[in-house]
C-alpha atoms as a PDB file:
ATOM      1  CA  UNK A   1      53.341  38.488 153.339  1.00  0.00           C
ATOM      2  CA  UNK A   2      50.317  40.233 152.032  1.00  0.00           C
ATOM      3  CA  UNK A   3      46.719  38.447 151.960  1.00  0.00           C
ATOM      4  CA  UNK A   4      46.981  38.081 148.476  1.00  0.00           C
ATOM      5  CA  UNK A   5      50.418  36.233 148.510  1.00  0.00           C
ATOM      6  CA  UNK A   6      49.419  34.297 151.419  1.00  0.00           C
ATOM      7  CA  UNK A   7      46.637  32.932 148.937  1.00  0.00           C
ATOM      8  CA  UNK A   8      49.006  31.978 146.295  1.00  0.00           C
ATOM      9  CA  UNK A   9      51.161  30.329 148.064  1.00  0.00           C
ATOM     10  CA  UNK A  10      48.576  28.333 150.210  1.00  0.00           C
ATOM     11  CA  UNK A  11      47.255  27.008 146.690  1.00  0.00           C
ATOM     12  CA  UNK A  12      49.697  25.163 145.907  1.00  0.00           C
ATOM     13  CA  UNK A  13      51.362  21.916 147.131  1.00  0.00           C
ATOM     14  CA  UNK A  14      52.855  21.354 150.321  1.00  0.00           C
ATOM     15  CA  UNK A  15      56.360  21.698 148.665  1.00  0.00           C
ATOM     16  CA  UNK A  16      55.440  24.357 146.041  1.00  0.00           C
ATOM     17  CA  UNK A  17      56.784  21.908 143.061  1.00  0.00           C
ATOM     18  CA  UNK A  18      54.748  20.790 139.976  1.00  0.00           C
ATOM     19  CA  UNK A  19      56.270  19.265 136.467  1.00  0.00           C
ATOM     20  CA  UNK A  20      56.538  22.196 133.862  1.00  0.00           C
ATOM     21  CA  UNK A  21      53.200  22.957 131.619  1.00  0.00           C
ATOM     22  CA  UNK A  22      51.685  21.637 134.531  1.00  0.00           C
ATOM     23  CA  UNK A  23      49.876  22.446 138.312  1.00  0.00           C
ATOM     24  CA  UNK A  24      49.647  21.801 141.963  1.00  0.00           C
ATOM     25  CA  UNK A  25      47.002  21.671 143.891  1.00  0.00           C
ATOM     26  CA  UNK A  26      44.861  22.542 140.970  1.00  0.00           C
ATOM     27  CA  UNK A  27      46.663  26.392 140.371  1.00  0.00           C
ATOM     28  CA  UNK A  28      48.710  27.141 137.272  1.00  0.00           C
ATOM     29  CA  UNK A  29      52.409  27.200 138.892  1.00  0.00           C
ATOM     30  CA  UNK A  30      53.797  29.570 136.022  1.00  0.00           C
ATOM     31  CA  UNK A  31      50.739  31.786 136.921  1.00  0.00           C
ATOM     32  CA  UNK A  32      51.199  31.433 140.485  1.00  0.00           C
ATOM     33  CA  UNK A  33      54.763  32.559 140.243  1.00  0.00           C
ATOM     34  CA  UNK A  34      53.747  35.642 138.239  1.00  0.00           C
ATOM     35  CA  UNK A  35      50.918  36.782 140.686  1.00  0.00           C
ATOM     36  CA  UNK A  36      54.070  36.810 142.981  1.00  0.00           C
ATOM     37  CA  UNK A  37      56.651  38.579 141.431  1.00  0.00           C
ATOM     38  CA  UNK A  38      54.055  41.470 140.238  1.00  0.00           C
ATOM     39  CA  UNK A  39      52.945  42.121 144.367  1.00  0.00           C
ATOM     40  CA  UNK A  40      56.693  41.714 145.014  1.00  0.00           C
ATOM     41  CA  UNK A  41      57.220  44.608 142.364  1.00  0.00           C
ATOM     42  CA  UNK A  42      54.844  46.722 143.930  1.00  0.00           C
ATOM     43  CA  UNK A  43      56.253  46.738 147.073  1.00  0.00           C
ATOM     44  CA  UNK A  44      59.272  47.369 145.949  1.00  0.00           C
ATOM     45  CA  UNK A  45      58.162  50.674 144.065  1.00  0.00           C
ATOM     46  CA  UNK A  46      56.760  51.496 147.609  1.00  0.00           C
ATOM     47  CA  UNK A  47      60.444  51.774 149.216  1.00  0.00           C
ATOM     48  CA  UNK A  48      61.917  55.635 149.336  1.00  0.00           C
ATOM     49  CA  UNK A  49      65.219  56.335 147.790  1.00  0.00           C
ATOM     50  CA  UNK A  50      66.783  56.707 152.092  1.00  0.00           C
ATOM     51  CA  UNK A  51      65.471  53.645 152.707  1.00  0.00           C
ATOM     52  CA  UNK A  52      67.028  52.252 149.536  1.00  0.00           C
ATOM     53  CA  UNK A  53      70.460  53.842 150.263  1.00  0.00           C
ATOM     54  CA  UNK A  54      70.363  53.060 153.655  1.00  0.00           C
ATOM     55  CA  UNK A  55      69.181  49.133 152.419  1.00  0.00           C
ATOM     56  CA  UNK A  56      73.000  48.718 150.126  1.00  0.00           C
ATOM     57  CA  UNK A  57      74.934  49.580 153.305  1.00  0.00           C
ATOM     58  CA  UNK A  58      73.258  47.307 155.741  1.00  0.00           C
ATOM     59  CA  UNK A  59      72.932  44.672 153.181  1.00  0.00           C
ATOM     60  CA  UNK A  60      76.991  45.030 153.159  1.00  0.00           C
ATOM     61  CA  UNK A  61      77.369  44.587 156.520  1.00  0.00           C
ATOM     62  CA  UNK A  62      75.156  41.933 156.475  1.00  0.00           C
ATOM     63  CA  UNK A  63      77.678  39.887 153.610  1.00  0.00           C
ATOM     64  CA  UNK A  64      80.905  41.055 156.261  1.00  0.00           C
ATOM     65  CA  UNK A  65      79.069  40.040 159.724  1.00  0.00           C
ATOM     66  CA  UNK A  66      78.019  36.544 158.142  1.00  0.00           C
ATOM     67  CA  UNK A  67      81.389  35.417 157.155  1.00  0.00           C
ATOM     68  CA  UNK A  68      80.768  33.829 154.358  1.00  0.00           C
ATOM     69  CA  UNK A  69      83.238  35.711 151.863  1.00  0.00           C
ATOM     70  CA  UNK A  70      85.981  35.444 154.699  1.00  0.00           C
ATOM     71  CA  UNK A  71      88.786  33.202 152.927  1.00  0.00           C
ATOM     72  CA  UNK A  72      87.278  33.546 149.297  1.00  0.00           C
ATOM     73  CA  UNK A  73      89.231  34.447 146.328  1.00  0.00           C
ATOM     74  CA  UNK A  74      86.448  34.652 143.809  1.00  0.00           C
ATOM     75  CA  UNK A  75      82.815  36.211 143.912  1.00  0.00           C
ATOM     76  CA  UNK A  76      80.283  35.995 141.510  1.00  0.00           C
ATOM     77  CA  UNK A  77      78.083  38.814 141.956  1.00  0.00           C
ATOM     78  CA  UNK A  78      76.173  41.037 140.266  1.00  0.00           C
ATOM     79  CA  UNK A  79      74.751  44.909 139.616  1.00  0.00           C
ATOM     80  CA  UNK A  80      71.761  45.756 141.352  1.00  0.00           C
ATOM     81  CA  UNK A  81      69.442  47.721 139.107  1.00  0.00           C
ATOM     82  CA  UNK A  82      65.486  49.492 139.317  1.00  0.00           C
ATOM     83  CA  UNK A  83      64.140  48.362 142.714  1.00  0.00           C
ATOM     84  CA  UNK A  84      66.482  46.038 143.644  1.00  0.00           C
ATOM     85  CA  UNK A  85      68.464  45.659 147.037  1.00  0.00           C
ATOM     86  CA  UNK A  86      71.507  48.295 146.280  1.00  0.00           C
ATOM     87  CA  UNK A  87      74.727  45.909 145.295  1.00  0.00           C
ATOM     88  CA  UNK A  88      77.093  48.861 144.969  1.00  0.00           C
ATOM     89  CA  UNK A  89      78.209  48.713 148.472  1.00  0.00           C
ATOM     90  CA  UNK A  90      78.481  45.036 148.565  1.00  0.00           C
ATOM     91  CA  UNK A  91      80.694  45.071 144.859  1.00  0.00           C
ATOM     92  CA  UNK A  92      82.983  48.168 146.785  1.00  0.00           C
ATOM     93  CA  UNK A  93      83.709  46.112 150.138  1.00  0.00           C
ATOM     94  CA  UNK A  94      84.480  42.932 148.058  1.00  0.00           C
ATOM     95  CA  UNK A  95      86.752  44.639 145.717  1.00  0.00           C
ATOM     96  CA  UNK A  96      88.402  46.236 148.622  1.00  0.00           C
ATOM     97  CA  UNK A  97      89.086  43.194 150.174  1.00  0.00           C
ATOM     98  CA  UNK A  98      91.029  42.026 147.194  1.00  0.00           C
ATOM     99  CA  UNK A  99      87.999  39.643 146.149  1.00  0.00           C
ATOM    100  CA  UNK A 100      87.854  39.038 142.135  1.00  0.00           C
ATOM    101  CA  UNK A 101      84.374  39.971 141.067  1.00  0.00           C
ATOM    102  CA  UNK A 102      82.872  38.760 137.929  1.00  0.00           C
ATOM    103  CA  UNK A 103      79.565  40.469 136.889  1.00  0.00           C
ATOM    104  CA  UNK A 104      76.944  39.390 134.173  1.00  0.00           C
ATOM    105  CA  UNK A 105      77.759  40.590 130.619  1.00  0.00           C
ATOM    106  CA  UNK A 106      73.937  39.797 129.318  1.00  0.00           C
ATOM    107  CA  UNK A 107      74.576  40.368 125.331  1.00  0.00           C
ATOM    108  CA  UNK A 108      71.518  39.647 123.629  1.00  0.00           C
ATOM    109  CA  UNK A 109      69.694  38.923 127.124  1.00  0.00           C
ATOM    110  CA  UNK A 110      70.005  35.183 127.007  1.00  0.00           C
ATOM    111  CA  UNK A 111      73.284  34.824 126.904  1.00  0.00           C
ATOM    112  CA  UNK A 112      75.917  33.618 129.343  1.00  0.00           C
ATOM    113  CA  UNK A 113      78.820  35.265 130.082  1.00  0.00           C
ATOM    114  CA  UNK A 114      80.515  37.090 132.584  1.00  0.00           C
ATOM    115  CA  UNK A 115      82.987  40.333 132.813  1.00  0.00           C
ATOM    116  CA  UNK A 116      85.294  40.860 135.795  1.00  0.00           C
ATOM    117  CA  UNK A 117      84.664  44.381 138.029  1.00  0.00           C
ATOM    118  CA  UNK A 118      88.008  45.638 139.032  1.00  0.00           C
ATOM    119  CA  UNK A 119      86.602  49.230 139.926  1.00  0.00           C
ATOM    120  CA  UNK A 120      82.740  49.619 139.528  1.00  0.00           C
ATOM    121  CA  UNK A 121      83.725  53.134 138.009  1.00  0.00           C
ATOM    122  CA  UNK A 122      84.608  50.514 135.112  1.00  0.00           C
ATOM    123  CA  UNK A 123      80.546  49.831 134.813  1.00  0.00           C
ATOM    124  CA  UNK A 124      78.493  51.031 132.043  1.00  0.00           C
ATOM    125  CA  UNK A 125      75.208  51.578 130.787  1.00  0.00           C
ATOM    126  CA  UNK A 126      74.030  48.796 128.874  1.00  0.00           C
ATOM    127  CA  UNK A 127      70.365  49.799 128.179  1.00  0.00           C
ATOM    128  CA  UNK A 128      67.326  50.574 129.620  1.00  0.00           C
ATOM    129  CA  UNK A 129      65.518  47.717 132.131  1.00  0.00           C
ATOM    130  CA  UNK A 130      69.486  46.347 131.851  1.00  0.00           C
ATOM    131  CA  UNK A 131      72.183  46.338 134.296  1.00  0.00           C
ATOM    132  CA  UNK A 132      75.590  47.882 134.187  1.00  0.00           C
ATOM    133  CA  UNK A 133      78.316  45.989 132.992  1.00  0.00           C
ATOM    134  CA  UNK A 134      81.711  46.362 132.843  1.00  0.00           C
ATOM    135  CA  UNK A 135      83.801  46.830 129.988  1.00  0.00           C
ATOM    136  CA  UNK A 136      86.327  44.477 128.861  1.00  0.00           C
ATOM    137  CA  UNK A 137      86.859  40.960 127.594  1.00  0.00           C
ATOM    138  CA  UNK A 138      83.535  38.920 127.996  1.00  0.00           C
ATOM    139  CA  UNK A 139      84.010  35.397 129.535  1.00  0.00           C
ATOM    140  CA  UNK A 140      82.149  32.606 128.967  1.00  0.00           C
ATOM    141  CA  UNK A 141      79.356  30.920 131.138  1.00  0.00           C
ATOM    142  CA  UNK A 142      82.157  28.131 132.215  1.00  0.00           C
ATOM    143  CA  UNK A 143      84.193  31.730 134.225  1.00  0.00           C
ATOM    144  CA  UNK A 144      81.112  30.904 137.320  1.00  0.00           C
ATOM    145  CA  UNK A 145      83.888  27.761 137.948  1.00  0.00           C
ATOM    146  CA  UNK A 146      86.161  30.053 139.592  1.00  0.00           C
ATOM    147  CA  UNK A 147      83.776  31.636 141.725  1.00  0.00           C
ATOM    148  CA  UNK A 148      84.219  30.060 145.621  1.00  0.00           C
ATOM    149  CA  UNK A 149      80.234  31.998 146.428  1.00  0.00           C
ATOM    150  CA  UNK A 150      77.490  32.785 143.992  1.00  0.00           C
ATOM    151  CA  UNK A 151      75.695  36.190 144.765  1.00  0.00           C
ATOM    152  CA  UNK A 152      72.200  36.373 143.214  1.00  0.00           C
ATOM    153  CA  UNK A 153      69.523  38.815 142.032  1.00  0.00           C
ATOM    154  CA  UNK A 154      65.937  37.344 143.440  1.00  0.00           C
ATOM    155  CA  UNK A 155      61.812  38.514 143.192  1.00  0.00           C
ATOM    156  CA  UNK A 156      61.325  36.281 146.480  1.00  0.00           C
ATOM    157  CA  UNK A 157      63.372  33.925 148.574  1.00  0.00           C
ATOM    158  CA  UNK A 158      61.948  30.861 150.982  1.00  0.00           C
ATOM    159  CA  UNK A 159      63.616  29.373 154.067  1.00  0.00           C
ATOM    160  CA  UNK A 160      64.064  26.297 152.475  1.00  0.00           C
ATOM    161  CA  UNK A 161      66.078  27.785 149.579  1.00  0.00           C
ATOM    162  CA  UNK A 162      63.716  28.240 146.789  1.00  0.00           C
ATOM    163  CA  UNK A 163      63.961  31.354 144.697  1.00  0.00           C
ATOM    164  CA  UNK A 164      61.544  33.411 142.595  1.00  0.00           C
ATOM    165  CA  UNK A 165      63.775  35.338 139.658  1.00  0.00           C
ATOM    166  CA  UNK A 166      62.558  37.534 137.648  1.00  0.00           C
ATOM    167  CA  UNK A 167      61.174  34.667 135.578  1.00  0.00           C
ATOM    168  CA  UNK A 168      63.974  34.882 132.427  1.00  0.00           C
ATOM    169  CA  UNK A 169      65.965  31.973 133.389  1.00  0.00           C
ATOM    170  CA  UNK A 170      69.373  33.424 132.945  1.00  0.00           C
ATOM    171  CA  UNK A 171      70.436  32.656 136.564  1.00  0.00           C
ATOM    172  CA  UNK A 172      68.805  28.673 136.360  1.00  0.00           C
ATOM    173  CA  UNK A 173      71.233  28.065 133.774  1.00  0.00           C
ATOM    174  CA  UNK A 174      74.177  29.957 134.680  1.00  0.00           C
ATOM    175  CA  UNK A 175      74.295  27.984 138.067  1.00  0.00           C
ATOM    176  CA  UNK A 176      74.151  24.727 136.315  1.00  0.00           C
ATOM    177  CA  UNK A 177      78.002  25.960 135.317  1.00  0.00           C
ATOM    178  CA  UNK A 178      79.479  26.380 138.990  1.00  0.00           C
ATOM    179  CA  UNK A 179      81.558  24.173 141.020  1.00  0.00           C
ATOM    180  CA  UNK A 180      79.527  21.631 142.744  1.00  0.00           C
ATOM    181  CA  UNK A 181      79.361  22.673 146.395  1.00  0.00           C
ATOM    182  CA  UNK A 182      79.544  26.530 145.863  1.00  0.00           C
ATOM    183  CA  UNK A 183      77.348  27.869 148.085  1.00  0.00           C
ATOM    184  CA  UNK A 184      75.056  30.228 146.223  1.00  0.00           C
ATOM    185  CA  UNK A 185      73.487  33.233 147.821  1.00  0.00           C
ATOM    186  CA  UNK A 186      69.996  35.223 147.004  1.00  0.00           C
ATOM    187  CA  UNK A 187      69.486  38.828 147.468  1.00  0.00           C
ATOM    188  CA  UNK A 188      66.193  40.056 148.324  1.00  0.00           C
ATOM    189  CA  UNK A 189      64.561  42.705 150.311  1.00  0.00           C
ATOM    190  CA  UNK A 190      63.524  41.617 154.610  1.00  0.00           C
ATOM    191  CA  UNK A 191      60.222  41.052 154.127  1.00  0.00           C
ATOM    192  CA  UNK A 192      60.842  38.941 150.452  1.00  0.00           C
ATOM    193  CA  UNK A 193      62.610  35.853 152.884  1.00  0.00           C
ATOM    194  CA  UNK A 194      59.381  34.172 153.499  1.00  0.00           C
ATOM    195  CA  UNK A 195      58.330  31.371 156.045  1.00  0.00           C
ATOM    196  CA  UNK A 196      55.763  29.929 153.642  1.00  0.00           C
ATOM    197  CA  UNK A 197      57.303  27.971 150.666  1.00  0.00           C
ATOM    198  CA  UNK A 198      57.424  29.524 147.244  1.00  0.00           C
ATOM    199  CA  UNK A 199      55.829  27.654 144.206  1.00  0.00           C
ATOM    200  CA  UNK A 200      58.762  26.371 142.177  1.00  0.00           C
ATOM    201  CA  UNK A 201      59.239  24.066 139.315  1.00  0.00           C
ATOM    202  CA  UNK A 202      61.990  21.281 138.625  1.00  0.00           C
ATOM    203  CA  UNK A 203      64.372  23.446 136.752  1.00  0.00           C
ATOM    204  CA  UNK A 204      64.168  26.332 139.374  1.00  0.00           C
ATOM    205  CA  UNK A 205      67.888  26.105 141.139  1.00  0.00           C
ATOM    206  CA  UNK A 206      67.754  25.991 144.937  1.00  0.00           C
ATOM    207  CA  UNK A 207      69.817  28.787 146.803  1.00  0.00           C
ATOM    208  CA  UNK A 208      72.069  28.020 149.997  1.00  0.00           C
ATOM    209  CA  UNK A 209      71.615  31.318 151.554  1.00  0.00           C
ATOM    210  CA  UNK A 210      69.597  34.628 151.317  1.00  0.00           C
ATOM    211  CA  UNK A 211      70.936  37.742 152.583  1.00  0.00           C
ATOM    212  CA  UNK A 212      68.662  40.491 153.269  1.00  0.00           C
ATOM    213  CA  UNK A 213      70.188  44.060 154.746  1.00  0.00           C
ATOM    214  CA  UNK A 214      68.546  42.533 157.740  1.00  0.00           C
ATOM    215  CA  UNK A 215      69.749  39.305 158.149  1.00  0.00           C
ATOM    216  CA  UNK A 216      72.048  36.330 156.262  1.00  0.00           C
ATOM    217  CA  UNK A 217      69.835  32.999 156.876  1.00  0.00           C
ATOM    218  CA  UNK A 218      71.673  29.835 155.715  1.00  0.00           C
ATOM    219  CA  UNK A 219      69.421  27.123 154.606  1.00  0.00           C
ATOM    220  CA  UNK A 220      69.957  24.288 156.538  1.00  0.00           C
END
């Protein structure tokens, strides 16, 4: 964690939480939170494309050596775009194994719905600053019932399970759809799994897990 960050994070409460609209520890949470996810971006413009390539390998042998999709029928995942952690080689060894995957279908951007990934040569271009999707029939937000693991996108990930998005909300509400008890997983680069806690506010959904191309930590 850079100086900056550290300072961010160190003004706000001891458990990072404040009401909406409001603060902790005297700092703006919503401000706090975007300090964080623009250092986050520039490190991640900092990474070379071998490193990147090299990061959506490890991060899928990092999802097999865990365990946690051994047994599961359903994963919802989704399509790594920009800067991100590469998801392509994730999506390819889960399809492989005979895993359904369903990926975001975004429509207007607020939307929630899903699409299932039989073949990611299925994906297309949806836009610029969008992800791939696949085509075919969109499901709604209620398809995230069948999935037995949630895969998330995430700016930032603590050890205690709080995650920074990239502050749009599509993933807070989607989540509010799954099964109760699926374990739900954030993505996020090694050194974006930090010690310190995050600032987060009440609606921000707690993850389970974060896997890194370094490491799967489960939060206990």
């Amino acid at each position: 964690m850079t100086t900056n960050e550290n300072d961010i994070v160190n003004r706000t409460t001891n458990d990072g939480t404040a009401n909406d609209g409001e603060t902790a520890g005297g700092v703006d949470i919503v401000a706090a939170k975007t300090e964080l996810r623009h250092a986050a971006f520039r490190r991640r413009r900092e990474v070379d494309d071998e490193t990147r390539e090299r990061a959506g390998a490890d991060l899928a042998a990092q999802a097999e050596r865990s365990g946690l999709f051994d047994g599961t029928h359903t994963v919802a995942a989704y399509v790594s775009m920009g800067t991100e952690v590469p998801t392509m080689p994730l999506l390819h060894w889960l399809i492989d194994r005979g895993v359904r995957v369903l990926v975001p279908r975004l429509g207007t951007g607020r939307e929630l719905g899903w699409g299932e990934l039989a073949d990611t040569a299925d994906l297309r271009e949806t836009g610029d600053h969008r992800p791939q999707e696949p085509d075919g029939e969109v499901q709604g937000a209620d398809a995230i019932m069948r999935a037995d693991v949630v895969v998330t996108a995430a700016v930032l990930a603590d050890r205690g399970g709080v995650r920074l998005g990239r502050g749009g909300g599509w993933y807070d509400q989607a989540l509010t759809h799954r099964r109760p008890g699926t374990p739900v997983v954030a993505v996020v680069w090694p050194w974006e799994l930090r010690d310190a806690p995050l600032p987060r506010e009440p609606h921000d959904q707690r993850v389970d897990g974060v896997l890194t191309p370094a490491e799967y930590w489960t939060v206990r």
